[in-house]
C-alpha atoms as a PDB file:
ATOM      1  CA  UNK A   1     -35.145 -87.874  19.827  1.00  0.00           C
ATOM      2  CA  UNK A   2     -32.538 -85.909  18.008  1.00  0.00           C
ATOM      3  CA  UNK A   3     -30.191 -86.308  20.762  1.00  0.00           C
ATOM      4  CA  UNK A   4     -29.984 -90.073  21.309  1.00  0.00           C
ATOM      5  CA  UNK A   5     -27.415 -91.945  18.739  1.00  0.00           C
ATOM      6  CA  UNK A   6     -26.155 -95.405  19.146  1.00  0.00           C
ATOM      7  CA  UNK A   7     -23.721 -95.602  22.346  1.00  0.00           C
ATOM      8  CA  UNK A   8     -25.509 -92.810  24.353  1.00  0.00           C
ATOM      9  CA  UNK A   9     -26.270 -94.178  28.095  1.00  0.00           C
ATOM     10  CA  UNK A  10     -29.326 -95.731  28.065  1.00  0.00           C
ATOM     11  CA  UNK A  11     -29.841 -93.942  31.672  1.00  0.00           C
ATOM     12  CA  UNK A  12     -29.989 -90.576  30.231  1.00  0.00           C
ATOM     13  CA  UNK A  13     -32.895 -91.366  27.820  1.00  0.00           C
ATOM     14  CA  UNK A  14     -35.309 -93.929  30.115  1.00  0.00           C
ATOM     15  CA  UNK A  15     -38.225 -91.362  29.665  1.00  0.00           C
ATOM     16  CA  UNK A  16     -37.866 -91.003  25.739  1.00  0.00           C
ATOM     17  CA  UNK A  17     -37.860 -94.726  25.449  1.00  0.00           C
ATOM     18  CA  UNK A  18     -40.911 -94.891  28.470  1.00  0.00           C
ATOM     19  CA  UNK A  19     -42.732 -92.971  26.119  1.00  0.00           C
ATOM     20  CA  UNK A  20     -42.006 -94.131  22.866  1.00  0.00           C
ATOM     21  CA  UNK A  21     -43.354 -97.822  24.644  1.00  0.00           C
ATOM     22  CA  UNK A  22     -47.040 -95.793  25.355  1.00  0.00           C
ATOM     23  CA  UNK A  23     -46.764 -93.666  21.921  1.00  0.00           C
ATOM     24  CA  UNK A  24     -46.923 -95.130  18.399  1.00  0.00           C
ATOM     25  CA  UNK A  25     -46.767 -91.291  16.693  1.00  0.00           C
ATOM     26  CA  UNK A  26     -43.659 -90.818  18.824  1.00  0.00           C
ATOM     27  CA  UNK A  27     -42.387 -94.452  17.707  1.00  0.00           C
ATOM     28  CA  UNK A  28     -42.698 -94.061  13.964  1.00  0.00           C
ATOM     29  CA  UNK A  29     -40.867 -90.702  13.975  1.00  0.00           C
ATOM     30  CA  UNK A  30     -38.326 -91.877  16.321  1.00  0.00           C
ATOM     31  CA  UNK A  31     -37.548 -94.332  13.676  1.00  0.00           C
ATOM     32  CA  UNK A  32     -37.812 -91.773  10.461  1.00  0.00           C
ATOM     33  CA  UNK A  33     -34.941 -89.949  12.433  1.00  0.00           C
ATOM     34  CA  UNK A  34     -33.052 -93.195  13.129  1.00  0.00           C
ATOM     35  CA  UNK A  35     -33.274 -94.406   9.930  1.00  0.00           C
ATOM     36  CA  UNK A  36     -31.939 -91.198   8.097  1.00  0.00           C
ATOM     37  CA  UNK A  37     -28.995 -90.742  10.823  1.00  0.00           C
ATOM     38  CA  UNK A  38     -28.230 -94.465   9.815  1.00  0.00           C
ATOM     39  CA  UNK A  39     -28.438 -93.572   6.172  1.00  0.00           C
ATOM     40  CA  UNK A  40     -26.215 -90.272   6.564  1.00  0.00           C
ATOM     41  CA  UNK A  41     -23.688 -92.151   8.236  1.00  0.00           C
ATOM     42  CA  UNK A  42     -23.309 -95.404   5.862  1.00  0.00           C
ATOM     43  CA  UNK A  43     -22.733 -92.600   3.093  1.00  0.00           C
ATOM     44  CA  UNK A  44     -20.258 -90.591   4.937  1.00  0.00           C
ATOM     45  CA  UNK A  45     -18.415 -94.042   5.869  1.00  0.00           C
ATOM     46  CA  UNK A  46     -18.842 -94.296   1.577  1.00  0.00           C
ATOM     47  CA  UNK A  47     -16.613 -91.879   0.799  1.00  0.00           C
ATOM     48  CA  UNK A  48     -12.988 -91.779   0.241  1.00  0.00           C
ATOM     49  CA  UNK A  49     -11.288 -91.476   3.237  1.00  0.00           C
ATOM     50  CA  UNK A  50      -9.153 -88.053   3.604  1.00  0.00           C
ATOM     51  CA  UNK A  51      -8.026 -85.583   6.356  1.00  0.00           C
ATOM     52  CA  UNK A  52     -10.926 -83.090   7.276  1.00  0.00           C
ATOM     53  CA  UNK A  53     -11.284 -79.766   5.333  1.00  0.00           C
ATOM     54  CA  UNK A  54     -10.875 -78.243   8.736  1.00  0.00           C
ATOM     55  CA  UNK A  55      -7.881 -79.826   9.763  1.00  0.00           C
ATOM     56  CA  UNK A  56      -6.258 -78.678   6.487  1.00  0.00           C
ATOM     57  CA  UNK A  57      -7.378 -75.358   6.671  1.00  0.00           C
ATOM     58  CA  UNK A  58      -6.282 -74.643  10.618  1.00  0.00           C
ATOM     59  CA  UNK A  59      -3.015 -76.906  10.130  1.00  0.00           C
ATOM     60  CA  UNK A  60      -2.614 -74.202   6.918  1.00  0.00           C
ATOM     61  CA  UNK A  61      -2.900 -71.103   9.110  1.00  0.00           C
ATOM     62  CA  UNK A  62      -0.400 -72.782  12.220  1.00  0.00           C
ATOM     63  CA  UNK A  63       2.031 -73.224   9.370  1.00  0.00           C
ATOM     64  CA  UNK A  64       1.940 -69.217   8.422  1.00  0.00           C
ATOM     65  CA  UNK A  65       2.214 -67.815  12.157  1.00  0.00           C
ATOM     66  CA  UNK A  66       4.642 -70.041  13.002  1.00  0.00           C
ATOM     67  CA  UNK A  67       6.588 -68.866   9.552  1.00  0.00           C
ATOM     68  CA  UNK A  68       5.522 -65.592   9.855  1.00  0.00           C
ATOM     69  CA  UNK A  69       3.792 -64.190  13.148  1.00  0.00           C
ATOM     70  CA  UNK A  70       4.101 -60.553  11.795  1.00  0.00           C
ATOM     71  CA  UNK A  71       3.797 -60.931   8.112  1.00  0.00           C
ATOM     72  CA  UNK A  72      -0.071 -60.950   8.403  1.00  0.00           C
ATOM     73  CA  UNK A  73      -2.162 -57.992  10.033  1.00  0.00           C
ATOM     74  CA  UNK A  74      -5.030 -58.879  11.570  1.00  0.00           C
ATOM     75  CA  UNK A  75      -7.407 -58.620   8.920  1.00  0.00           C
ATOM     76  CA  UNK A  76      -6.096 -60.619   6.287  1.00  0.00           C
ATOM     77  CA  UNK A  77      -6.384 -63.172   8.763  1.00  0.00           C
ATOM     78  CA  UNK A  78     -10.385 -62.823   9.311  1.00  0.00           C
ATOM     79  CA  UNK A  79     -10.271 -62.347   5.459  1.00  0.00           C
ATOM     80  CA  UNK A  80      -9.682 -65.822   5.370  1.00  0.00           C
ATOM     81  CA  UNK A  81     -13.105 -67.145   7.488  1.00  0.00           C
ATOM     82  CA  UNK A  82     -15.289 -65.968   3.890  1.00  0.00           C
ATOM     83  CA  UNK A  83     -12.860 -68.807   1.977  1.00  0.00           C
ATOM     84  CA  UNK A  84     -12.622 -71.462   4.660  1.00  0.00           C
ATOM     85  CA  UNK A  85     -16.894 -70.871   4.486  1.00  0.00           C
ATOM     86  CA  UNK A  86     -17.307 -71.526   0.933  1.00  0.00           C
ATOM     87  CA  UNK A  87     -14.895 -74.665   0.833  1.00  0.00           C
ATOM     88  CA  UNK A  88     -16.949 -75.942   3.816  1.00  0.00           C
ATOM     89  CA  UNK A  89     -20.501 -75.038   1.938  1.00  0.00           C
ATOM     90  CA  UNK A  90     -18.889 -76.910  -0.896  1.00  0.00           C
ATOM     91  CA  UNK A  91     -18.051 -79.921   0.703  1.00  0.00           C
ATOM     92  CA  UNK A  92     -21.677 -79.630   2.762  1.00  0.00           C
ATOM     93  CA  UNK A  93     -23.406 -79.639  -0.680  1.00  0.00           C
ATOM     94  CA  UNK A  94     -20.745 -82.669  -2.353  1.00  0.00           C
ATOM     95  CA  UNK A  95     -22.166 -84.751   0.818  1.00  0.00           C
ATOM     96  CA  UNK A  96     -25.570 -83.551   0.132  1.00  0.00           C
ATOM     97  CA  UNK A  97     -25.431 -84.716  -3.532  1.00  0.00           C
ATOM     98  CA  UNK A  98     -24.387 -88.613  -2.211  1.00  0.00           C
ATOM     99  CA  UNK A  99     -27.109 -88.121   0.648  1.00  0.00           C
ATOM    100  CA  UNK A 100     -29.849 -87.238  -1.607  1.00  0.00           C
ATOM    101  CA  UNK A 101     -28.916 -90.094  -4.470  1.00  0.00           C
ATOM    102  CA  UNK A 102     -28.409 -92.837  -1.616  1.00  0.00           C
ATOM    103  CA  UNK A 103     -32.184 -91.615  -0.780  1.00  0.00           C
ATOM    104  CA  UNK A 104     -33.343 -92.290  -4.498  1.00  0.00           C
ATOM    105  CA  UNK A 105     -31.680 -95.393  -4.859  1.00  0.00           C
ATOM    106  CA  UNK A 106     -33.259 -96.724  -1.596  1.00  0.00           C
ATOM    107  CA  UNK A 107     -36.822 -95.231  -3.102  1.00  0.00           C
ATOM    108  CA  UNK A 108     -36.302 -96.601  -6.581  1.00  0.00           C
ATOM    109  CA  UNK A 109     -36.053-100.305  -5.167  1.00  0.00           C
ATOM    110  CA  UNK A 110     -38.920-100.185  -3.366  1.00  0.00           C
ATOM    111  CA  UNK A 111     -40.445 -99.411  -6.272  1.00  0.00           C
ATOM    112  CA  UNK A 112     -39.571-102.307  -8.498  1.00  0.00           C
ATOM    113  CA  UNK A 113     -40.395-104.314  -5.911  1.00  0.00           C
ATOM    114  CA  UNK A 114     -43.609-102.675  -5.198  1.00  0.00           C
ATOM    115  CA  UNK A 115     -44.862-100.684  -7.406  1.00  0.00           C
ATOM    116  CA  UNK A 116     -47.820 -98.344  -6.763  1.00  0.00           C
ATOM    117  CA  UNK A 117     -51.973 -99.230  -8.332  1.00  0.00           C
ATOM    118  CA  UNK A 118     -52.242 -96.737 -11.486  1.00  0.00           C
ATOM    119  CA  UNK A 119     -54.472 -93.488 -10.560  1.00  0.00           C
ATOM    120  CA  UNK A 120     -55.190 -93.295 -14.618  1.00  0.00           C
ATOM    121  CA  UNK A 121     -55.371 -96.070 -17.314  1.00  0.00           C
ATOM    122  CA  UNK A 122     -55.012 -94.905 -21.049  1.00  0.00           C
ATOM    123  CA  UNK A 123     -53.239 -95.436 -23.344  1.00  0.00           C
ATOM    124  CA  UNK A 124     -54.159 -91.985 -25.108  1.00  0.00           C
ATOM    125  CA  UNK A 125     -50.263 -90.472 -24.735  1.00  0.00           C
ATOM    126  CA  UNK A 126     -52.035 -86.966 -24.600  1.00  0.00           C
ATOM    127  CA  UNK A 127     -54.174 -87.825 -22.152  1.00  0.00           C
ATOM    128  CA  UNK A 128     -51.721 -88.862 -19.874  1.00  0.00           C
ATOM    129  CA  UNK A 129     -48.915 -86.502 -20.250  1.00  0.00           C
ATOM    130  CA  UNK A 130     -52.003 -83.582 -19.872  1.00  0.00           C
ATOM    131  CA  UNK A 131     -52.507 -85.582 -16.582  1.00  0.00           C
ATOM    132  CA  UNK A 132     -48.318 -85.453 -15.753  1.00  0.00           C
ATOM    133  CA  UNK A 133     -48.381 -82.115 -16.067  1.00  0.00           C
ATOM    134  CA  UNK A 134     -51.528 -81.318 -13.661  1.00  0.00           C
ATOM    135  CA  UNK A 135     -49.387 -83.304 -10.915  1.00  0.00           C
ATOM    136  CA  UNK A 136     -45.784 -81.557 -11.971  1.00  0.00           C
ATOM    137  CA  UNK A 137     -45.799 -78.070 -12.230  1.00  0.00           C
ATOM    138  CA  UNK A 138     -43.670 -76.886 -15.055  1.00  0.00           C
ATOM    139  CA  UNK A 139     -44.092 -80.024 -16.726  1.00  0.00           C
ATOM    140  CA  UNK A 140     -43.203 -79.423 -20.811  1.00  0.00           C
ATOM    141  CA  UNK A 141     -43.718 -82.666 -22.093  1.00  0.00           C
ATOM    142  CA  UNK A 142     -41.008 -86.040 -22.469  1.00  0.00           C
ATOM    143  CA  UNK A 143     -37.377 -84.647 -23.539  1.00  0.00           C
ATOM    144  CA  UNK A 144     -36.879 -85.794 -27.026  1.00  0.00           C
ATOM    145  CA  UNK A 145     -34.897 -89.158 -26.103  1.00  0.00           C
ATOM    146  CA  UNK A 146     -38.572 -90.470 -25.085  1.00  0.00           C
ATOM    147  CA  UNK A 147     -39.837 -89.406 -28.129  1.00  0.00           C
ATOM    148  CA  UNK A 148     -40.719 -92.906 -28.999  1.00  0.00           C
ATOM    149  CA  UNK A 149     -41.800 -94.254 -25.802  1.00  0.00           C
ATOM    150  CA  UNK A 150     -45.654 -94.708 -25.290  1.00  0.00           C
ATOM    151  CA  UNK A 151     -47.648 -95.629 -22.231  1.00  0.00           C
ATOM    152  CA  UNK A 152     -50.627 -97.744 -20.732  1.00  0.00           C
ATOM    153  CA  UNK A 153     -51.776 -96.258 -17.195  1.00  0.00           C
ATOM    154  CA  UNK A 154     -50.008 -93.756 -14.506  1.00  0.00           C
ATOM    155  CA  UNK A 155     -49.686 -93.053 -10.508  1.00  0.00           C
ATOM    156  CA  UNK A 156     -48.509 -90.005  -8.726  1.00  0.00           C
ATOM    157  CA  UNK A 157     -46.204 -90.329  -5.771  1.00  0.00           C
ATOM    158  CA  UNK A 158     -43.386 -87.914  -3.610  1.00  0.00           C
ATOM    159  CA  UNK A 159     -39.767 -89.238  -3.909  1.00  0.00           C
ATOM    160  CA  UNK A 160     -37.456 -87.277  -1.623  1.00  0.00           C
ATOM    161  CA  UNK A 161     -39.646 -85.318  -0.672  1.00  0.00           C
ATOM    162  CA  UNK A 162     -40.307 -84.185  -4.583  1.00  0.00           C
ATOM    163  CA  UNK A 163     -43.695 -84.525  -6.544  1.00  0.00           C
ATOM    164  CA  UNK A 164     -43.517 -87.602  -8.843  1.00  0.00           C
ATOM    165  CA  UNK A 165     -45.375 -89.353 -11.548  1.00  0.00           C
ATOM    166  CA  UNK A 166     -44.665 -93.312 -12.268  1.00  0.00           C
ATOM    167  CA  UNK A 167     -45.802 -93.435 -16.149  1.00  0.00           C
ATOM    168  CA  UNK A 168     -46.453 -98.105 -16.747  1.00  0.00           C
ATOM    169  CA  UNK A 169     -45.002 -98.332 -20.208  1.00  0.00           C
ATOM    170  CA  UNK A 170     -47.467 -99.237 -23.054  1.00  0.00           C
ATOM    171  CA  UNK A 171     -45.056-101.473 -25.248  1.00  0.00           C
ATOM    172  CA  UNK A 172     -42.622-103.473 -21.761  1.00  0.00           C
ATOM    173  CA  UNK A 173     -44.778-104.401 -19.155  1.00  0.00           C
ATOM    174  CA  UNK A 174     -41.604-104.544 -17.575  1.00  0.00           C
ATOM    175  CA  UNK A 175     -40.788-101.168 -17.988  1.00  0.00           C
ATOM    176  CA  UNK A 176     -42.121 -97.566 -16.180  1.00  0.00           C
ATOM    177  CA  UNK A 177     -40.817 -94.233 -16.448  1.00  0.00           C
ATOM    178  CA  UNK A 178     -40.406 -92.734 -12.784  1.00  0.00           C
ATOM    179  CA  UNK A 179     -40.096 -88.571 -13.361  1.00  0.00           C
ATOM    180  CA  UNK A 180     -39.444 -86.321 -10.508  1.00  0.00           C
ATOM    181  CA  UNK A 181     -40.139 -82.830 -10.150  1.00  0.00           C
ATOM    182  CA  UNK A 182     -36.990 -81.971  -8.691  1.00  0.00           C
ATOM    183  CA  UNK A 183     -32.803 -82.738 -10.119  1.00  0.00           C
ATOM    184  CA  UNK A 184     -31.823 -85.662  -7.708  1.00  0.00           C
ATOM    185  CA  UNK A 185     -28.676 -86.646  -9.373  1.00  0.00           C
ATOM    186  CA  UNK A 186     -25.162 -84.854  -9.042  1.00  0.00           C
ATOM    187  CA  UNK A 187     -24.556 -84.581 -13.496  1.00  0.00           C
ATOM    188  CA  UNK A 188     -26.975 -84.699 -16.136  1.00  0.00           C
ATOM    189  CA  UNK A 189     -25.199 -88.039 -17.173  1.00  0.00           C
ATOM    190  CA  UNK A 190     -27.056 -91.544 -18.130  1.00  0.00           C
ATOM    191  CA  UNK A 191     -26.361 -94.004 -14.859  1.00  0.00           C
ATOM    192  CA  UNK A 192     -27.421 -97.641 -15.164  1.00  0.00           C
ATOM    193  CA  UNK A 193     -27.839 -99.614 -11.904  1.00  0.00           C
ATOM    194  CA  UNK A 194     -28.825-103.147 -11.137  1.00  0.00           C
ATOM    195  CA  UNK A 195     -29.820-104.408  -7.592  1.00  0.00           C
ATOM    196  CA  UNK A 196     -32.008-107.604  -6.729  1.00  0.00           C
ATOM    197  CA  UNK A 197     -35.270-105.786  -7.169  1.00  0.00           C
ATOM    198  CA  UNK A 198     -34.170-104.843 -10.712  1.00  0.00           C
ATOM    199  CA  UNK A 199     -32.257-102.695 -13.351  1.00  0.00           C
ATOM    200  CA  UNK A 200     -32.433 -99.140 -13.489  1.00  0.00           C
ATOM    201  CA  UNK A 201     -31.291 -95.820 -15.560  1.00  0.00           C
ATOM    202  CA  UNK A 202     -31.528 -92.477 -14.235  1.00  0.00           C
ATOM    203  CA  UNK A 203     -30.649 -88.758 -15.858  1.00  0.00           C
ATOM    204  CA  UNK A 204     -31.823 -85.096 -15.635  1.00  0.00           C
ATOM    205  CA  UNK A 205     -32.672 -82.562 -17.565  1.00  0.00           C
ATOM    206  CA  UNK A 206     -31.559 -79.652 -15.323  1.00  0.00           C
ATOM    207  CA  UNK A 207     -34.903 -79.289 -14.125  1.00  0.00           C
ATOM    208  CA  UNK A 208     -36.246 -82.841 -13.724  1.00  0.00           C
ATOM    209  CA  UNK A 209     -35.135 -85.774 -12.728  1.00  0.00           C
ATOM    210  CA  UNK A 210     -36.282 -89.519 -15.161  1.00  0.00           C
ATOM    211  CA  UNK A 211     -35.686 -92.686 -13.821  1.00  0.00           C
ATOM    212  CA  UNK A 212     -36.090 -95.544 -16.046  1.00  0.00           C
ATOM    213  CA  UNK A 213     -37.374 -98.790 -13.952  1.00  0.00           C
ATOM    214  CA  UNK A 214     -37.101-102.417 -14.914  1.00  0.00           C
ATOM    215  CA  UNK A 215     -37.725-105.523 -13.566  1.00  0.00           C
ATOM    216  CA  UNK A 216     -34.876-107.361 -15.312  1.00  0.00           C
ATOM    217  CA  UNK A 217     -31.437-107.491 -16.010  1.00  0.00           C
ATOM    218  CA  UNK A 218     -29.384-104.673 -17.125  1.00  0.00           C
ATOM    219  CA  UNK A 219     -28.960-106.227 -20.717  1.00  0.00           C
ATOM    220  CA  UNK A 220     -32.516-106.691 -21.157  1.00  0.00           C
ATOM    221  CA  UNK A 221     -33.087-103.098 -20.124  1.00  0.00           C
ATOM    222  CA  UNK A 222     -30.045-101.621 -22.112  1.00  0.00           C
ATOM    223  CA  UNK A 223     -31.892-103.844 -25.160  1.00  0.00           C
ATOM    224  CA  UNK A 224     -35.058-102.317 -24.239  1.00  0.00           C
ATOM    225  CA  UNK A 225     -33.081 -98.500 -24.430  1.00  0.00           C
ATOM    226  CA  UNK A 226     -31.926 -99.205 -27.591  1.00  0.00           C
ATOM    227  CA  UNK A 227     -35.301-100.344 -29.210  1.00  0.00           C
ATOM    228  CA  UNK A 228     -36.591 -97.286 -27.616  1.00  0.00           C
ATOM    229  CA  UNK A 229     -33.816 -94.566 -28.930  1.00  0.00           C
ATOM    230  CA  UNK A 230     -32.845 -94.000 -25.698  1.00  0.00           C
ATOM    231  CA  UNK A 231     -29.193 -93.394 -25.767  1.00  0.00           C
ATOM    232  CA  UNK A 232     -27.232 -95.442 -23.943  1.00  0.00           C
END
């Protein structure tokens, strides 16, 4: 399965797909994996185009021995392979950050369109945050720009792969309050974002990651913030 990518000879793989025909376990996965290769490669094609880090980094080291082939003993040159490691874990992690948000902003339209049934209707505020906190561990309570924000029933869900609570709000039936055990987002910076399914705001704590949902506009919602003392 992990082998196969778009282009491959379809010779080579007649028993995967023979099986995949007889198999629906097989099937679904097979897709799971085609569908995040197709997502990892529509965000590499994203970014700004630029020469590899590799390619700079050899092309870098030609230039010196052919400069220099003496100036360098050996072991400054292997010194070098720690460096050329850390600028390639950064650049692994930079990707990683786009990955991961591409896989929230896929999730977080799904979920205006279809949201999940509440587990818990209240609309005691203790009551459900107590219940928030049962399904995220190290759950403190709403970071002060929620402070006035009050709610009617909640469901518990996993977004990438992260324990999540979807809080309705009590005051916009519009409006629900998506947090995520887990930081999903590259800065701790408000982002708005509007798609057909609806508007949405997302921002972390450092330790958590709240996504505000709504079906609307991004001036309704921004109204909505405001009303709400969320900053904007």
């Amino acid at each position: 399965m992990y082998s196969w990518r778009p282009g491959c000879e379809l010779g080579d793989f007649n028993q995967l797909f023979e099986h995949l025909a007889s198999c629906p376990a097989c099937a679904q996965r097979f897709a799971q994996i085609s569908e995040a290769d197709q997502a990892i490669r529509q965000t590499i094609r994203e970014l700004p185009e630029a020469p590899t880090l590799e390619h700079r980094i050899l092309s870098g080291l030609a230039h010196e021995r052919s400069e220099n082939p003496k100036a360098h003993p050996l072991w400054t040159r292997w010194a070098l392979f720690p460096i050329a490691a850390i600028l390639l874990l950064t650049l692994w992690f930079g990707v990683t950050g786009y990955i991961r948000e591409a896989h929230l902003e896929r999730q977080i339209s799904a979920l205006l369109r279809d949201p999940p049934i509440p587990v818990i209707n209240s609309a005691d505020q203790t009551q459900l945050l107590a219940w928030s906190a049962s399904e995220l561990h190290g759950f403190l309570g709403l970071p002060p720009e929620l402070k006035k924000v009050t709610f009617r029933s909640a469901s518990t869900l996993e977004v990438a792969r992260h324990q999540a609570v979807l809080l309705n709000m009590k005051n916009e039936q519009r409006a629900s309050l998506l947090i995520v055990n887990g930081v999903l987002t590259r800065d701790h910076a408000l982002h708005s974002f509007h798609d057909a399914a609806g508007s949405h705001t997302r921002w972390s704590d450092g330790r958590k990651t709240y996504v505000l949902l709504f079906r609307g506009d991004q001036r309704d919602m921004r109204a909505y913030m405001q009303r709400m003392g969320i900053a904007v």
